[in-house]
Every structure is written in C-alpha cells, then in structure tokens.
Protein backbone atom coordinates (compact mmCIF):
# COMPACT_ATOMS: atom_id res chain seq x y z
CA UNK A 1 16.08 120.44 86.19
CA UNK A 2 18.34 117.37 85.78
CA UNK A 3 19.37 115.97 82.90
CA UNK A 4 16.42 112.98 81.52
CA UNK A 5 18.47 109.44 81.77
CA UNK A 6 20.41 110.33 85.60
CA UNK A 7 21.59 112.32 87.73
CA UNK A 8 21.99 116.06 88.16
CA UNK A 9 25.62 116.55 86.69
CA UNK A 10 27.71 118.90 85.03
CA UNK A 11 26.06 118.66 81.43
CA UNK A 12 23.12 119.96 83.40
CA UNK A 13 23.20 123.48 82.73
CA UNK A 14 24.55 122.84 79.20
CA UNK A 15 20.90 120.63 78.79
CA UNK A 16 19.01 123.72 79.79
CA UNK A 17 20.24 126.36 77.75
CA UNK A 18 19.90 124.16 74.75
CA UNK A 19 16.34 123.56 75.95
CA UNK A 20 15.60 127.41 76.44
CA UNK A 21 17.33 128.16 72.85
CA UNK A 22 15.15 125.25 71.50
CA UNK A 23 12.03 127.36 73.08
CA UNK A 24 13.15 130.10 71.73
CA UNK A 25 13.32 129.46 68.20
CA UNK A 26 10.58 127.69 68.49
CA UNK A 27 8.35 131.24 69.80
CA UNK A 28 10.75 133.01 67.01
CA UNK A 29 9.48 130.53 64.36
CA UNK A 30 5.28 130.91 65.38
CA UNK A 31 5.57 134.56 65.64
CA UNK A 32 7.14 135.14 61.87
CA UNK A 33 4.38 136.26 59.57
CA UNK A 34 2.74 133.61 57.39
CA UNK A 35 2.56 134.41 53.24
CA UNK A 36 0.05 133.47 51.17
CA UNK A 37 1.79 130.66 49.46
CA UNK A 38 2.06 129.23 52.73
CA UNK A 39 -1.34 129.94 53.42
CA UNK A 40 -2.20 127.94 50.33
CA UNK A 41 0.16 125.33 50.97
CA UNK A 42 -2.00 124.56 54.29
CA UNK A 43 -5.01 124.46 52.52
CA UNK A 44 -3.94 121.71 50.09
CA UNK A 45 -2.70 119.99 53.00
CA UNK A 46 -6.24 119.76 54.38
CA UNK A 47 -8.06 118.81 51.08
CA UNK A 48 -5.39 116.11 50.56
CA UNK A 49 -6.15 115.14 54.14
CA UNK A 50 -9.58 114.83 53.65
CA UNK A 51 -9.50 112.71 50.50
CA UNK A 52 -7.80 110.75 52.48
CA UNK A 53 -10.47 110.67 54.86
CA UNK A 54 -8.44 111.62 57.91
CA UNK A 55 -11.01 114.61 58.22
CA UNK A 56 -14.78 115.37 58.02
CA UNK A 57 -16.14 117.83 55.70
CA UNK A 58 -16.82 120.17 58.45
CA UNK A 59 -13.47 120.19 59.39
CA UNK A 60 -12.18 120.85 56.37
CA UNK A 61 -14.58 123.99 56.28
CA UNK A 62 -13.51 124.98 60.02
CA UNK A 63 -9.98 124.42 59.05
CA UNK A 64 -9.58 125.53 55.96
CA UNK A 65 -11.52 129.27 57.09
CA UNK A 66 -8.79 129.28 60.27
CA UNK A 67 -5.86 128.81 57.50
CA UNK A 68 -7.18 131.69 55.30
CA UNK A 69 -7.38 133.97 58.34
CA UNK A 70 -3.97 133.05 60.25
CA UNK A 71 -1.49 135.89 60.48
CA UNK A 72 1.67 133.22 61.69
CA UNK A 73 3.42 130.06 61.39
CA UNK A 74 1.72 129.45 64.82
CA UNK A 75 -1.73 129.67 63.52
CA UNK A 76 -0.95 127.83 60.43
CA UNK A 77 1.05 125.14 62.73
CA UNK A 78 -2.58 124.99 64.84
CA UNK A 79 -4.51 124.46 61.84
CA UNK A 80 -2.46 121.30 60.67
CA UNK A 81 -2.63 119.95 64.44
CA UNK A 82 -3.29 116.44 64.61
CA UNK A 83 -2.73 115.72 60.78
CA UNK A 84 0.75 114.37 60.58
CA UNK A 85 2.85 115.71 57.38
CA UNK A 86 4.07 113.74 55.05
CA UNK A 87 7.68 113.90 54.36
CA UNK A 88 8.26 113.31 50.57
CA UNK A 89 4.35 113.52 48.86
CA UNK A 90 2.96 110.19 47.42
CA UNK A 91 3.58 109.85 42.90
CA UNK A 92 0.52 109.78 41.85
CA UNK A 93 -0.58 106.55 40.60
CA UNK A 94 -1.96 106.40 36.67
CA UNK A 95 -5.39 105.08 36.35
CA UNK A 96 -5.34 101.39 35.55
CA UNK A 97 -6.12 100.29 31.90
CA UNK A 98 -7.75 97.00 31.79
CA UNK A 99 -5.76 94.52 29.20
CA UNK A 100 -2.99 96.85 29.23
CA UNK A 101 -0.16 96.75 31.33
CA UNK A 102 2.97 99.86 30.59
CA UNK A 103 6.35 97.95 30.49
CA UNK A 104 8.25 97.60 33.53
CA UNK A 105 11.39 99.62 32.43
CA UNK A 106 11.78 101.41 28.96
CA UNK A 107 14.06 99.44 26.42
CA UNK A 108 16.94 101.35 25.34
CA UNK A 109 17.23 102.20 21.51
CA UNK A 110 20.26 102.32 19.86
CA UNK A 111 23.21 100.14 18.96
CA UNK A 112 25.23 98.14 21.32
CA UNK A 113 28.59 99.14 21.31
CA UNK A 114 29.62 95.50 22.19
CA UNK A 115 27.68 94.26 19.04
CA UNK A 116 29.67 96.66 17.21
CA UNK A 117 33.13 95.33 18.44
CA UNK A 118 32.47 91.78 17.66
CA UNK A 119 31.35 92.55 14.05
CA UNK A 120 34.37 94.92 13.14
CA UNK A 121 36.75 92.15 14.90
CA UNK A 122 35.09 89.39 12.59
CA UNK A 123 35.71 91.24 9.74
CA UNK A 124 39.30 92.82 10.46
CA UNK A 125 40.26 88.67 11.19
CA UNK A 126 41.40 88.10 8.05
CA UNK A 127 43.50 90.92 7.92
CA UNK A 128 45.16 90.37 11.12
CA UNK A 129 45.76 86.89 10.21
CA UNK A 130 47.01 88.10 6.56
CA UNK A 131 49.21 90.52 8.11
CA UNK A 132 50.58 87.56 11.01
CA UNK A 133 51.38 85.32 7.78
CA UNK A 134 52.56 87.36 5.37
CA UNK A 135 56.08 87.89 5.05
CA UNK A 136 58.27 91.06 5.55
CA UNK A 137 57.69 94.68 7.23
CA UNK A 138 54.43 94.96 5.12
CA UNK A 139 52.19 92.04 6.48
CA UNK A 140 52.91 93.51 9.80
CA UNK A 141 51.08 96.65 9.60
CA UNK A 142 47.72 96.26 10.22
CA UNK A 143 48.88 94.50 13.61
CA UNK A 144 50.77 97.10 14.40
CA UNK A 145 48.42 99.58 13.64
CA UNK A 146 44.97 97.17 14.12
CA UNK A 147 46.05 95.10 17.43
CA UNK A 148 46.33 98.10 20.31
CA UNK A 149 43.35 99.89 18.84
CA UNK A 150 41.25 96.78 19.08
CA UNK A 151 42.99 95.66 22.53
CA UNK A 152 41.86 99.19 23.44
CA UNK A 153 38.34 99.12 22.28
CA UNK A 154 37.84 95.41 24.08
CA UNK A 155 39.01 97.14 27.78
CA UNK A 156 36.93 99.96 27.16
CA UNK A 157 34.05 97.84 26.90
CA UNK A 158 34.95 95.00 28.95
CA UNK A 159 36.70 96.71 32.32
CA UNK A 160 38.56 94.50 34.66
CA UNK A 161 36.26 94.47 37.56
C-alpha cells in the first residue's frame, strides 16, 4: 500500500499502522455494548428524521424495532445509516403570533452609571468652582478631596481605548 497523493516512501509504513489502529478502534468502538439511553437517543434520532421527512413511516417502524433490539454501537451505527447527524440540534423556533412581534434584544433595566456621573458632576460644579475661588487652605478642599475621585470615576467609565 502506498501512501494516497505519490509515491511509495518512507512515511509508508507509518500510513499503515495509523490506518490499521484507525480499524481497530473503529471494530473496538461497534463491538462495545449499547445502553439504553443510547438506545433511546437513536430512536429520537429517527422520529426527528422523519418529521423531517427524510424517512417513510415504514422505515421509521423497521428502524426504530432494529434500534430497540441492537446489542452494539455497530447495530445502532447501522440503524442511523444513511441519515446524516446533526452536529449542534436546531433551537426550536416559537410559534408565530400574528400582530405580535417579541423584541429583538431585551432592554436593560437599571440606571446608567454614566447618567449618574454627569448629574453628581453638575451638582458638585459649584463647589469645585467655590473651592477654585475661594481664598486660603479651606476653599481648596473639596478639590483636593472632589477632583481625583471624580477624575477617577470619569476613566472608569470612559477607558482610553
């Protein structure tokens, strides 16, 4: 056997163990006994299939009776032959309302903490601009004490991007 895209080389024998390990997990994996949950598992496969209209009633009854009595992953893989899997299962779609239409994405409730900011800085203003003109140690207080906690506040809810 030769490797698939040239010529025999030295990755050959390297290709055909992997292909003989592939095998046999693959023999390992249909021989393992199959549970009931994965019994049942199969047969909602089928019934979704068939809603779908991928199979006939009577092979949903053939099918469904081979799932019940399969003893491995084998048998169950037979079953589900020819029906491809889905990989993540389809939301479920809500039942249109007609006149109504749900909103697109949920509003959140609460208070903007931006909102917030701007109404305590209108109202510490005067303040600030007290403190700026008054004179001596005392008028500078609540900028010294004001200022960095506001500054600090406005990055928190304005990062530098």
């Amino acid at each position: 056997m030769s490797m698939p895209h040239g010529a025999p080389g030295a990755g050959d024998e390297a290709y055909r163990h992997w292909l003989r390990s592939q095998s046999e997990a693959d023999a390992a994996q249909d021989s393992l006994l199959a549970s009931d949950t994965e019994r049942d598992q199969v047969c909602r496969r089928l019934a979704s299939a068939f809603s779908e209209g991928r199979i006939t009633s009577a092979e949903l009854d053939e099918r469904t009776s081979q799932a019940l009595i399969a003893r491995t992953h084998g048998d169950l893989d037979a079953v589900l032959r020819g029906l491809t899997v889905p990989a993540v299962p389809a939301r479920p779609m809500p039942p249109a309302s007609f006149g109504y239409a749900p909103p697109a994405a949920r509003v959140p409730s609460g208070v903007n903490p931006r909102m917030v900011f701007w109404i305590v800085c209108f109202f510490m203003a005067p303040s600030l601009l007290t403190g700026l003109l008054a004179q001596g140690p005392t008028g500078l207080v609540p900028v010294v004490i004001l200022g960095p906690i506001l500054y600090l506040v406005y990055r928190r809810l304005y990062p530098r991007t």
